[in-house]
Protein backbone atom coordinates (compact mmCIF):
# COMPACT_ATOMS: atom_id res chain seq x y z
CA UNK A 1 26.57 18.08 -8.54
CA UNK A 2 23.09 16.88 -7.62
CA UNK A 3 19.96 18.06 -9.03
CA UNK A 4 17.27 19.88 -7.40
CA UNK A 5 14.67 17.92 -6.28
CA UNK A 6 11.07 19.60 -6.87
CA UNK A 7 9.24 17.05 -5.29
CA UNK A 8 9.42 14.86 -1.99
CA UNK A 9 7.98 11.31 -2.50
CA UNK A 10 5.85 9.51 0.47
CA UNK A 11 6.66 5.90 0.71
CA UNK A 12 4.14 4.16 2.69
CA UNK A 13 4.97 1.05 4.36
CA UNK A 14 2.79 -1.51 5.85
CA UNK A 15 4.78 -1.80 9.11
CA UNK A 16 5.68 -0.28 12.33
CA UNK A 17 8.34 -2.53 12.19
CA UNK A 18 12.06 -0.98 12.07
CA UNK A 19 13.65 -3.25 10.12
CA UNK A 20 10.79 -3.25 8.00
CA UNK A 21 10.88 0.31 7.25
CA UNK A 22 14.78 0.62 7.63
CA UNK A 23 14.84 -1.96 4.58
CA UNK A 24 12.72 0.04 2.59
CA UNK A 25 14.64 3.32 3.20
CA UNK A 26 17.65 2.02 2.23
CA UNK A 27 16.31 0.28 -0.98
CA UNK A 28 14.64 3.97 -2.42
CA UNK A 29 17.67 5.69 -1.03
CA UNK A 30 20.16 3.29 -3.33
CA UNK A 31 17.74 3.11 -6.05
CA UNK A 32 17.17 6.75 -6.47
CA UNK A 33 20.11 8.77 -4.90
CA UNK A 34 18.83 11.93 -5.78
CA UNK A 35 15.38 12.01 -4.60
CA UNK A 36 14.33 13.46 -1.61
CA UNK A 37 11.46 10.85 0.11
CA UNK A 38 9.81 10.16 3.42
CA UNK A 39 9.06 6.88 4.63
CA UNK A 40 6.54 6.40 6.87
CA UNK A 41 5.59 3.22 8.88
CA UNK A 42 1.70 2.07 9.65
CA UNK A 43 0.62 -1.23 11.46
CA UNK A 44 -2.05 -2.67 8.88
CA UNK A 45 -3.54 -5.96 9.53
CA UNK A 46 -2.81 -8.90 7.11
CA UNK A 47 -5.87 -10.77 7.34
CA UNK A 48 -4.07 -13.90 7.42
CA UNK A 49 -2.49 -15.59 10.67
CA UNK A 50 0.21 -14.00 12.27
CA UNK A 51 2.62 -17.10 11.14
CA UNK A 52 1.74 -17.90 7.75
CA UNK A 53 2.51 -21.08 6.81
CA UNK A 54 2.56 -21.42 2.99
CA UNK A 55 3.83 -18.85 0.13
CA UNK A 56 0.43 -18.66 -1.17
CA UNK A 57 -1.19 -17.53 2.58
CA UNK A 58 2.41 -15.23 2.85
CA UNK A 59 1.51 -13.65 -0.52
CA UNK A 60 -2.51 -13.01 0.34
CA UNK A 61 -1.12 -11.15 3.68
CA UNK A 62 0.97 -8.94 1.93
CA UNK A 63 -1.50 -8.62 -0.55
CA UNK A 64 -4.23 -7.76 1.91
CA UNK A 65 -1.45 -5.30 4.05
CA UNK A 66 -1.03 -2.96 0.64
CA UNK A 67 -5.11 -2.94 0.33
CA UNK A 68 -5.25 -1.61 4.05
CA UNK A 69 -2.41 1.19 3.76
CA UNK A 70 -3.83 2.32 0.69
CA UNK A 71 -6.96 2.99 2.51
CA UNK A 72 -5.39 4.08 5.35
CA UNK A 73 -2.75 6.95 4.13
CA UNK A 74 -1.93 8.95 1.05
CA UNK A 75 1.86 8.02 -0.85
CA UNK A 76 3.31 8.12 -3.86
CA UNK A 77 4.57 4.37 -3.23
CA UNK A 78 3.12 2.14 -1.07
CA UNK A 79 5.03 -0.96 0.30
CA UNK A 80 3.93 -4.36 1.47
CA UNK A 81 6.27 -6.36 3.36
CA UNK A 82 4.99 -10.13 4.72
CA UNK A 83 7.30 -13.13 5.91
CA UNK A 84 6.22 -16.38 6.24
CA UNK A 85 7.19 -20.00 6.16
CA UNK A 86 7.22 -22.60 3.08
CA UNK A 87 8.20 -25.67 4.54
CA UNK A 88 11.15 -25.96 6.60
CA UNK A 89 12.10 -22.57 4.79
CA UNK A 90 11.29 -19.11 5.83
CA UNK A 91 11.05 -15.93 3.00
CA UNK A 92 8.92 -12.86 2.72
CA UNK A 93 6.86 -11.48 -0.09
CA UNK A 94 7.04 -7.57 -1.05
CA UNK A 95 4.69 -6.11 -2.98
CA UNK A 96 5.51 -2.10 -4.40
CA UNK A 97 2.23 -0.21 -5.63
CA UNK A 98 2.86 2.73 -7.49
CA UNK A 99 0.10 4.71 -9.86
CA UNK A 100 -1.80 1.59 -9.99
CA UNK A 101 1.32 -0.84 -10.92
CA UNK A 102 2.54 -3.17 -8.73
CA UNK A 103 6.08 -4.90 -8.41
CA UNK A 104 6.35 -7.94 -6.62
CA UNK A 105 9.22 -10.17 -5.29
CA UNK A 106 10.26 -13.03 -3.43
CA UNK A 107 13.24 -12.33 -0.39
CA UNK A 108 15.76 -15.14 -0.38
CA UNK A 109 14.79 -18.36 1.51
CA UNK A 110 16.60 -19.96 4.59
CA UNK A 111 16.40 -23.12 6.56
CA UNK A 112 14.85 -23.08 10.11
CA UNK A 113 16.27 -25.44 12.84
CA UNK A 114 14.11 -28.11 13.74
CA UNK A 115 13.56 -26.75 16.83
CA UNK A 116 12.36 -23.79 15.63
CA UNK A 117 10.18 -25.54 13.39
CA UNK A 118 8.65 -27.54 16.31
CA UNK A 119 8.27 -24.52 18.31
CA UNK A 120 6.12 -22.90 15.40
CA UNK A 121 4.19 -26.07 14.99
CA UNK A 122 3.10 -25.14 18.86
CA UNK A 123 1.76 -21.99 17.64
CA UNK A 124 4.09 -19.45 18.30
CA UNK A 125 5.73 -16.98 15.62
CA UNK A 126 8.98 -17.20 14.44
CA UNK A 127 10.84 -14.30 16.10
CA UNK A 128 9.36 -15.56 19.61
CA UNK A 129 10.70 -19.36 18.55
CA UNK A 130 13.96 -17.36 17.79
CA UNK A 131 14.10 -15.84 20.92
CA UNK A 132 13.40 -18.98 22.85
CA UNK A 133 16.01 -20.71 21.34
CA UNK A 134 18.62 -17.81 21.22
CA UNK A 135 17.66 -16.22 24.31
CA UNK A 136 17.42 -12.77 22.28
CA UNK A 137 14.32 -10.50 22.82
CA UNK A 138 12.14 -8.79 19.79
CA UNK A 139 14.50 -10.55 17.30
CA UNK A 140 12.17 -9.31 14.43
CA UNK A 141 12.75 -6.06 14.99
CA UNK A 142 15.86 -6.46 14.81
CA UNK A 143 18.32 -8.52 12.74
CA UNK A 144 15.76 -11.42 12.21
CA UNK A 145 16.18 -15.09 12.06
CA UNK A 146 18.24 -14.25 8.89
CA UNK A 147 20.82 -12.60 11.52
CA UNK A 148 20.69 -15.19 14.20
CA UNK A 149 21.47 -17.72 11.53
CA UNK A 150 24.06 -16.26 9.45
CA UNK A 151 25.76 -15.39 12.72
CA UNK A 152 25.11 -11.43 11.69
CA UNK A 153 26.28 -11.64 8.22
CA UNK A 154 23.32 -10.61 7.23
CA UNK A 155 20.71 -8.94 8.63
CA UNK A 156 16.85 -9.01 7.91
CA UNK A 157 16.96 -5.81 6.73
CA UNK A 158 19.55 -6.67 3.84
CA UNK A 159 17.91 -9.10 2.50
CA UNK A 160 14.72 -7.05 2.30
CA UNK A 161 16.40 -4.55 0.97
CA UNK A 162 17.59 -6.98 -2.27
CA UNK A 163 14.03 -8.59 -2.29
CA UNK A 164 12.38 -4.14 -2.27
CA UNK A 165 15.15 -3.95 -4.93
CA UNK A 166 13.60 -6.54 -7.50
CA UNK A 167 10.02 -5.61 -6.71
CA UNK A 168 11.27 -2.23 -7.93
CA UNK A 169 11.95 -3.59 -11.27
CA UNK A 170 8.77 -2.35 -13.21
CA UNK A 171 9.47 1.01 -12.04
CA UNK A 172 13.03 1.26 -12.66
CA UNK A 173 12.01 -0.13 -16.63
CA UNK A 174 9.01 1.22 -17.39
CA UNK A 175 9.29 0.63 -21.18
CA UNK A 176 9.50 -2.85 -20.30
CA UNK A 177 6.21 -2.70 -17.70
């Protein structure tokens, strides 16, 4: 039997994206079956380029993302989402602000074709390089590089999820945090 819940959380994210916020959904939803939540989605800007290029630039626009929705809307958790490159490799940061803590993670990494690389290097970001070369459209919307490359075995959203997952950790231990 599940317990009543008294209270709704907000969960803010730092997107309009859908795969963004899908990832996010499913990572409270799994983490805390019992709890009823909204997630809402809000197009913040990063104040770093639209392509970052380094962990440390990927990390600031997250950073900068959670600064802007916490300005921008009220929650209970906001959420921070920013991919970016490190080398040949692409990743995203999350950040998870809660009551003034904040959990952070790392997604997995993967490999870029060269092409893709080179196409980036032109100045374009990586879901339009993606598209190019896959002839998909709005590929970060959607699955991602992540699905293009794993042939759909996993999605962008899955891997974000993981990533939300261990950002969660301070607030799923909070003896420990």
């Amino acid at each position: 039997m599940k317990r009543r819940v008294e209270y709704m959380w907000s969960i803010a994210v730092a997107s309009a994206n859908p795969a963004k916020i899908n990832a996010v959904q499913q990572c409270f939803n799994a983490n805390f079956p019992e709890q009823a939540l909204t997630v809402t989605g809000l197009n913040v800007p990063s104040g770093v380029p639209d392509q970052p290029m380094s962990s440390e630039e990927t990390y600031a626009g997250a950073k900068n993302r959670l600064t802007a929705l916490k300005q921008a809307i009220a929650a209970d958790y906001y959420v921070s989402i920013e991919a970016g490159l490190d080398g040949d490799l692409t990743f995203a940061w999350m950040l998870i602000e809660h009551n003034g803590k904040v959990g952070k993670a790392r997604s997995a990494s993967l490999m870029l074709p060269k092409a893709a690389l080179a196409e980036i290097e032109q100045g374009q970001e990586l879901g339009d390089a993606m598209d190019t070369l896959f002839g998909t459209q709005n590929i970060k919307q959607a699955g991602g590089a992540i699905g293009l490359l794993t042939q759909n075995r996993l999605s962008r959203s899955q891997v974000y999820q993981q990533a939300l997952t261990l950002a969660l950790i301070p607030f799923l231990n909070t003896e420990w945090f």
